[in-house]
C-alpha atoms as a PDB file:
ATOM      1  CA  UNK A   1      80.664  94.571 116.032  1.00  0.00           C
ATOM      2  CA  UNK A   2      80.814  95.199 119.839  1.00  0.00           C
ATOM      3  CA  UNK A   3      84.375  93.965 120.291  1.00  0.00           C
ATOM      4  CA  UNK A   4      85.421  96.340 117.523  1.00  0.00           C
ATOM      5  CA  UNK A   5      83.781  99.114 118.959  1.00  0.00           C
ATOM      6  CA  UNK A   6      85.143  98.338 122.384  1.00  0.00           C
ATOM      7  CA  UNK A   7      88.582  98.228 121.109  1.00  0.00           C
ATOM      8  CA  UNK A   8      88.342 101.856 118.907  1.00  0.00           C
ATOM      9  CA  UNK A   9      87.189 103.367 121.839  1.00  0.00           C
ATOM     10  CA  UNK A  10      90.379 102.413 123.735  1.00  0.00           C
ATOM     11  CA  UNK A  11      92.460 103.473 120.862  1.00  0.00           C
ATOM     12  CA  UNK A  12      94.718 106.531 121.342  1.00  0.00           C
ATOM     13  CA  UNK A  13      94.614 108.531 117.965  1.00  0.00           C
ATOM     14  CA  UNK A  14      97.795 108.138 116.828  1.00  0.00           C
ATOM     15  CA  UNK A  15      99.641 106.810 113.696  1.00  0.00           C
ATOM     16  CA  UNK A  16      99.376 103.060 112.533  1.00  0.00           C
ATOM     17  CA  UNK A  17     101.897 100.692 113.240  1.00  0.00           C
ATOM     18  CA  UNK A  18     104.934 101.308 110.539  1.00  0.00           C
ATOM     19  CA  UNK A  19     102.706 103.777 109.075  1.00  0.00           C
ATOM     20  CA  UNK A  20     105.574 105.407 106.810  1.00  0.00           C
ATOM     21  CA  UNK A  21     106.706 102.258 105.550  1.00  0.00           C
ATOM     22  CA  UNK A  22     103.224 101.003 104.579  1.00  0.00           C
ATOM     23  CA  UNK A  23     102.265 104.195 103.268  1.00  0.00           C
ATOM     24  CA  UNK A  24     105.056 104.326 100.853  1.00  0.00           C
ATOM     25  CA  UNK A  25     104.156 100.763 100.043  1.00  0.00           C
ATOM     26  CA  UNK A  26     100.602 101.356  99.258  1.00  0.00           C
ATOM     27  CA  UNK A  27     101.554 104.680  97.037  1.00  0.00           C
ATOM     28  CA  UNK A  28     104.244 102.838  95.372  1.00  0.00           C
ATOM     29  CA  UNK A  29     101.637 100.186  94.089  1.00  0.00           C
ATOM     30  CA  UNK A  30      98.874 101.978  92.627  1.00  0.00           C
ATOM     31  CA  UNK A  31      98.426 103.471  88.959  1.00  0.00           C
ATOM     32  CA  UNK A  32      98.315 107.310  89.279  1.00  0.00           C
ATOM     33  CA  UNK A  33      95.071 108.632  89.566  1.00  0.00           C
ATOM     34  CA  UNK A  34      93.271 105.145  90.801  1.00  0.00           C
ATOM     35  CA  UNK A  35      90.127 104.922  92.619  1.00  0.00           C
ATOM     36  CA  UNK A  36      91.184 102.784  96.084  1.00  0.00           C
ATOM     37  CA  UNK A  37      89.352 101.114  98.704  1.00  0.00           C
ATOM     38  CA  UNK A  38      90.834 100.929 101.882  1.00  0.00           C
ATOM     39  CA  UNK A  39      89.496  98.082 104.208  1.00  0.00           C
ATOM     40  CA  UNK A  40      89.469  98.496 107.533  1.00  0.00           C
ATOM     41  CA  UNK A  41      90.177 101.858 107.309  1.00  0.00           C
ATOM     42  CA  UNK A  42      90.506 102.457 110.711  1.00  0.00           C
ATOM     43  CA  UNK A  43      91.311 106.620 111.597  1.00  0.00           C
ATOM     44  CA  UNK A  44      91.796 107.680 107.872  1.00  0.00           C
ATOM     45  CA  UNK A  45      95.318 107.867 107.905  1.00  0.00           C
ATOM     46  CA  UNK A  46      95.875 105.907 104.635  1.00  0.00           C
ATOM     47  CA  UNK A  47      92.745 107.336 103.158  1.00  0.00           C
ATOM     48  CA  UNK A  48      94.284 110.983 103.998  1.00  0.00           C
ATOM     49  CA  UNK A  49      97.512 109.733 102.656  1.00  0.00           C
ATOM     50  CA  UNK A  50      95.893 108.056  99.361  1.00  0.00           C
ATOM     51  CA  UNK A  51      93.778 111.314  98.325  1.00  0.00           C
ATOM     52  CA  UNK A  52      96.691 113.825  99.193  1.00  0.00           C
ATOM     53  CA  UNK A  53      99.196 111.620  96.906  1.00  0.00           C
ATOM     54  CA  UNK A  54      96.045 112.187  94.006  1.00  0.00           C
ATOM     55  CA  UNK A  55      94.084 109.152  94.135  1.00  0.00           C
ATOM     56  CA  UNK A  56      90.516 108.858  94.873  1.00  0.00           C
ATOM     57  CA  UNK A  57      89.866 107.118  98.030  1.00  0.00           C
ATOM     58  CA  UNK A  58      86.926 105.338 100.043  1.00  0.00           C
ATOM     59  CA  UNK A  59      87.176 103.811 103.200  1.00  0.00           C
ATOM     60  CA  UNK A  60      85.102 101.093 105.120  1.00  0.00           C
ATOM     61  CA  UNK A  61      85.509  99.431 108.499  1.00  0.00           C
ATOM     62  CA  UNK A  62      83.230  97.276 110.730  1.00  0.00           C
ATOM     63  CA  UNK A  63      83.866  99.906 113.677  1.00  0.00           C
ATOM     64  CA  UNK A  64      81.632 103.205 114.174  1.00  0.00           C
ATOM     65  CA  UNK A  65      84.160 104.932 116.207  1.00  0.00           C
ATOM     66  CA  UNK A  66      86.516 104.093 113.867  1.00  0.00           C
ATOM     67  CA  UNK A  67      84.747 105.740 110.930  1.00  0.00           C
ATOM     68  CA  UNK A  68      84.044 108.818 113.246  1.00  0.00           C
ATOM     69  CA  UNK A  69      87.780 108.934 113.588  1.00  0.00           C
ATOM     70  CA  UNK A  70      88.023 108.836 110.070  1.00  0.00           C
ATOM     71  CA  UNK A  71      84.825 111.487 109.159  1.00  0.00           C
ATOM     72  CA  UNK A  72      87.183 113.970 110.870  1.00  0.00           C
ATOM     73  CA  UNK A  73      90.284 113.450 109.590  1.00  0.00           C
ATOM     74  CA  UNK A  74      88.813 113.503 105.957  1.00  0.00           C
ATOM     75  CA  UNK A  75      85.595 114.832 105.490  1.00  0.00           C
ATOM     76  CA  UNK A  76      86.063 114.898 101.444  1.00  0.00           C
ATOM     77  CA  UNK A  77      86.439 111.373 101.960  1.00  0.00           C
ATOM     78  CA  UNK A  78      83.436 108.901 101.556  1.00  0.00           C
ATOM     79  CA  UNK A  79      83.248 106.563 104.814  1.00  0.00           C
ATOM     80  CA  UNK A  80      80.659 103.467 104.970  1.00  0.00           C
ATOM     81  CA  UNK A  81      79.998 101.244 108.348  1.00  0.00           C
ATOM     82  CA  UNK A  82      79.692  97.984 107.117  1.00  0.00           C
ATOM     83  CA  UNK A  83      79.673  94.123 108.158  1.00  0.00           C
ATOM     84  CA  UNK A  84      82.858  92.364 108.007  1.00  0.00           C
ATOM     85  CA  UNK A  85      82.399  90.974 104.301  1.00  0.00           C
ATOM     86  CA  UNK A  86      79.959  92.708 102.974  1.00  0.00           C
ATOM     87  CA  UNK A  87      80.550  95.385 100.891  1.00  0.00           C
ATOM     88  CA  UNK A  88      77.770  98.460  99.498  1.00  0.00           C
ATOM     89  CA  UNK A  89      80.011  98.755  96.339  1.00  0.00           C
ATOM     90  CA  UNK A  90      78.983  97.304  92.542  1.00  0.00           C
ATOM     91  CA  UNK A  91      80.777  95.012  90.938  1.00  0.00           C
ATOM     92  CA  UNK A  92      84.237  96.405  89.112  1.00  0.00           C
ATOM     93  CA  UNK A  93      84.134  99.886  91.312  1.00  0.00           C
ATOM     94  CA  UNK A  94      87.597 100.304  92.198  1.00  0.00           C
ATOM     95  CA  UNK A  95      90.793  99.927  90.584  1.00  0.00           C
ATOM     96  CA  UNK A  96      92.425  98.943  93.604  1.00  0.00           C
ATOM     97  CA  UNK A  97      91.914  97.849  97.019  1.00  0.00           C
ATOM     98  CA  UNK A  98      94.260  98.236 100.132  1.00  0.00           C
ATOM     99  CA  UNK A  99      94.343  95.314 103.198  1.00  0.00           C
ATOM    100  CA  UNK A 100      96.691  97.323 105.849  1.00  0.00           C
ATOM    101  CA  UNK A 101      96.995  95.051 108.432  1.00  0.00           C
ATOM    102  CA  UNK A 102      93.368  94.144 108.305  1.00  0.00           C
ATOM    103  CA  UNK A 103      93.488  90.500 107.277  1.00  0.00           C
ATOM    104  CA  UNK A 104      94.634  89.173 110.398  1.00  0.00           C
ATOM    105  CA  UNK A 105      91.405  90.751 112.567  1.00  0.00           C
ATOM    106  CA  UNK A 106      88.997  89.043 109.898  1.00  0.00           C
ATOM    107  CA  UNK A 107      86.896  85.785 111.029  1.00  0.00           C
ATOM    108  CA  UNK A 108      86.352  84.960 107.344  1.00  0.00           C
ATOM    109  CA  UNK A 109      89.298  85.855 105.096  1.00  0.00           C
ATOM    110  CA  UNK A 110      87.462  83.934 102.172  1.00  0.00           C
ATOM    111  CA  UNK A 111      84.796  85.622 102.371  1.00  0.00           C
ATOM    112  CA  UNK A 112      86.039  89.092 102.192  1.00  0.00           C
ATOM    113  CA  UNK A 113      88.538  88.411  99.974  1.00  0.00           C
ATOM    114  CA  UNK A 114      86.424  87.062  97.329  1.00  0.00           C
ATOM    115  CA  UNK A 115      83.785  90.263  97.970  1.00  0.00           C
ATOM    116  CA  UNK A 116      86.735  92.568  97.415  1.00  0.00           C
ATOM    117  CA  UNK A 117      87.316  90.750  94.213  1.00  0.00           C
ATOM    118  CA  UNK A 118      83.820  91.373  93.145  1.00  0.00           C
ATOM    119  CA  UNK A 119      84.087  94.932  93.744  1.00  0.00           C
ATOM    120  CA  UNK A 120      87.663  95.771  92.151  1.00  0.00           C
ATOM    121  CA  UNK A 121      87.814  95.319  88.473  1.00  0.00           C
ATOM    122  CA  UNK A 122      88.951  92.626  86.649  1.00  0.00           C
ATOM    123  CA  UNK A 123      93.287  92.770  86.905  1.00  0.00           C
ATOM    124  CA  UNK A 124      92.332  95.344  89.495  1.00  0.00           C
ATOM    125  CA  UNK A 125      95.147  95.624  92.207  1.00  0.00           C
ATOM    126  CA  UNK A 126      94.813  93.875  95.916  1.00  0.00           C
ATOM    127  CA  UNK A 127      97.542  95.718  98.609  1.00  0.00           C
ATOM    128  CA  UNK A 128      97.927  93.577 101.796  1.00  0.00           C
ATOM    129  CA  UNK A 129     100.558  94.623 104.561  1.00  0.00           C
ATOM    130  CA  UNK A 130     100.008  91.779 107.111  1.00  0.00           C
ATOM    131  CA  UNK A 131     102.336  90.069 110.549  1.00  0.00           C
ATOM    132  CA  UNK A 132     104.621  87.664 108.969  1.00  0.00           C
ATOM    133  CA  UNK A 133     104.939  84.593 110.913  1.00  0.00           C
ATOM    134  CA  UNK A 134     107.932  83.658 109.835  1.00  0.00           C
ATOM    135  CA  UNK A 135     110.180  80.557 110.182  1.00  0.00           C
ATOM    136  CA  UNK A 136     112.458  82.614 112.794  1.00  0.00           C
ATOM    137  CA  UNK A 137     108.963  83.807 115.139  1.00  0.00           C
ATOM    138  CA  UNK A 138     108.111  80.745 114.505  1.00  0.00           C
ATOM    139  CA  UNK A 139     110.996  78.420 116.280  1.00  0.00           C
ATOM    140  CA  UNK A 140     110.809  80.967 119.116  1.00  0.00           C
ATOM    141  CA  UNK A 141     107.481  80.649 119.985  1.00  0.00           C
ATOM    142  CA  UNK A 142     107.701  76.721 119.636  1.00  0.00           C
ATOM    143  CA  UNK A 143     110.531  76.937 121.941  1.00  0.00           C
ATOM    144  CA  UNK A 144     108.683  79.056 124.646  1.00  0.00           C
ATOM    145  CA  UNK A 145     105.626  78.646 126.279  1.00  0.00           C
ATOM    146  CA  UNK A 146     105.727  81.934 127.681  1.00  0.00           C
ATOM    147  CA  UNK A 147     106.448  83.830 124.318  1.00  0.00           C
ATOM    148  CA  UNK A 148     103.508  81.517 122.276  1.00  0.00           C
ATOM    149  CA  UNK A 149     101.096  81.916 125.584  1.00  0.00           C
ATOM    150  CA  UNK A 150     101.746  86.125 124.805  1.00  0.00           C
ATOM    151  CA  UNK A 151     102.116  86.237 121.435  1.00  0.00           C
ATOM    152  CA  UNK A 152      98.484  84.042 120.648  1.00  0.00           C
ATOM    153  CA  UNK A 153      96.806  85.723 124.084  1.00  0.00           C
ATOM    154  CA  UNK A 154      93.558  84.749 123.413  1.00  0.00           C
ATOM    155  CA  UNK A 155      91.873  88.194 123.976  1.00  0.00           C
ATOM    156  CA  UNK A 156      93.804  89.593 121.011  1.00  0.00           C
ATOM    157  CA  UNK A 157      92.211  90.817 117.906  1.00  0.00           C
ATOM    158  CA  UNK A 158      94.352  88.894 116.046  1.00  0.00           C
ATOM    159  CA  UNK A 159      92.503  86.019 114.819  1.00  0.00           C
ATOM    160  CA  UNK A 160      94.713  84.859 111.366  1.00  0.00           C
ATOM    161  CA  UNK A 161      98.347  84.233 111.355  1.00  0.00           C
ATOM    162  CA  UNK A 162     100.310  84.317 108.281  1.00  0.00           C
ATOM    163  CA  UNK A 163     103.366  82.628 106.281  1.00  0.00           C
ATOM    164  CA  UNK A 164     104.213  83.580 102.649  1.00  0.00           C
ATOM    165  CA  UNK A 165     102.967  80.168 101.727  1.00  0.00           C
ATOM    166  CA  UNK A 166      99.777  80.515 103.783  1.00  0.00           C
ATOM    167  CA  UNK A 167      98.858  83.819 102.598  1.00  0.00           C
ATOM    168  CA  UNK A 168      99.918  82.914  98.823  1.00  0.00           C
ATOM    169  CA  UNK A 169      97.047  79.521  98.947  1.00  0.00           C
ATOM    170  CA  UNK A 170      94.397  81.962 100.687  1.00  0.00           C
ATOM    171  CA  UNK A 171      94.509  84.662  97.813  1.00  0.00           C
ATOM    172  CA  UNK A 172      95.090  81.905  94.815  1.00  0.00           C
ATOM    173  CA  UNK A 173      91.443  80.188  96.293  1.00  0.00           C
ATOM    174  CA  UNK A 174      90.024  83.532  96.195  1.00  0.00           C
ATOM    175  CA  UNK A 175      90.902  84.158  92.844  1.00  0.00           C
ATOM    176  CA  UNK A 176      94.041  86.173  92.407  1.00  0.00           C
ATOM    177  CA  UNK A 177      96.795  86.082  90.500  1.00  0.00           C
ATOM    178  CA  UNK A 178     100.155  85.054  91.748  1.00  0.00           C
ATOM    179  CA  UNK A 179     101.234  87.291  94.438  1.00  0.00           C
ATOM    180  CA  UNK A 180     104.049  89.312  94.718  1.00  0.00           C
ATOM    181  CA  UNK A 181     104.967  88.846  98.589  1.00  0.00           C
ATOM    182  CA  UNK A 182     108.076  90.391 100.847  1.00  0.00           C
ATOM    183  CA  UNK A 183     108.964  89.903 103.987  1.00  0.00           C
ATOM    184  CA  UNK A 184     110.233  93.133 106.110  1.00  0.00           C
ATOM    185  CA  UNK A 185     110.907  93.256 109.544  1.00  0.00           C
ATOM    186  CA  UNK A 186     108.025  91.178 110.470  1.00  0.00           C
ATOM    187  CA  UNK A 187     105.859  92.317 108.295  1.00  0.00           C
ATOM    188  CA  UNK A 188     104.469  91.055 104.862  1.00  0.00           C
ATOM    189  CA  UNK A 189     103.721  93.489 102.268  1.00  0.00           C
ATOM    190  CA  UNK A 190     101.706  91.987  99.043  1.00  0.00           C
ATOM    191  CA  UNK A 191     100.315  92.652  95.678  1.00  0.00           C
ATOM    192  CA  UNK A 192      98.582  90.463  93.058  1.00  0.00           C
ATOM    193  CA  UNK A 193      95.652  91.739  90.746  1.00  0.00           C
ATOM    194  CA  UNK A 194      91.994  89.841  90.566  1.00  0.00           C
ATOM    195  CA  UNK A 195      91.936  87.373  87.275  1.00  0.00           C
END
């Protein structure tokens, strides 16, 4: 996708956003040993993380650059270009699958969501870190123009925003079990498992 590409090669290679916190998240969730999927890999940093903490990990994004990024910071890593919701996987391939601060960027959350169920296995684990839009963001940007004007800029690449309750219907229509959802310094960092 050309805006992706646009945006990666603007990118300064540098850690993700809360990187430690989400790492120790992700680590934290997984079964030792478990084959992971990160979406929307991005540089590699939590597919370098995920293989040197043991686990096997493969990473996709919609953004050449990005992969590139990613080629060099793990070469033992496999790394597939791909379209936003289509994934080169059979069904039941991984025992987990990681969302780190993807979900927001994604036109169709449905649609990946249910093609990342396909392709973990059945009670297979989903990992989402995602903005929380929370009741307190909330009243502030309903009480300033200028803060809602900035904080939904119409040029971002954020295209989703996210409650608790909003991101507990999306994953329950896609076919997951009842997540498991905290909020931390505007952040919210999920797990639930594919029925």
């Amino acid at each position: 996708m050309a805006y992706f590409e646009r945006l990666w090669s603007e990118l300064p290679d540098t850690p993700p956003e809360r990187f430690q916190a989400r790492r120790d998240f992700l680590i934290a969730s997984l079964h030792p040993g478990s084959r992971v999927l990160d979406v929307g890999c991005g540089a590699g940093w939590f597919c370098e993380a995920l293989e040197a903490g043991g686990f096997e990990a493969v990473g996709v994004d919609v953004a050449g650059e990005a992969i590139r990024r990613a080629r060099e910071r793990c070469p033992s890593v496999e790394f597939a270009l791909v379209a936003e919701h289509e994934l080169p996987y059979a069904d039941g391939s991984f025992d987990a699958a990681w969302l780190g601060e993807t979900l927001e960027h994604v036109q169709d959350g449905i649609a990946l969501l249910e093609e990342i169920h396909r392709v973990i296995k059945p009670g297979g684990r989903l990992i989402v870190t995602t903005p929380d839009h929370g009741r307190l963001l909330r009243l502030r940007l309903g009480l300033s123009t200028r803060a809602f004007e900035e904080h939904f800029e119409p040029r971002s690449d954020h295209v989703r925003f996210f409650t608790q309750r909003t991101l507990r219907t999306l994953l329950e229509t896609c076919g997951y079990g009842e997540p498991d959802i905290h909020a931390r310094r505007g952040c919210l960092f999920l797990t639930t498992a594919a029925r």
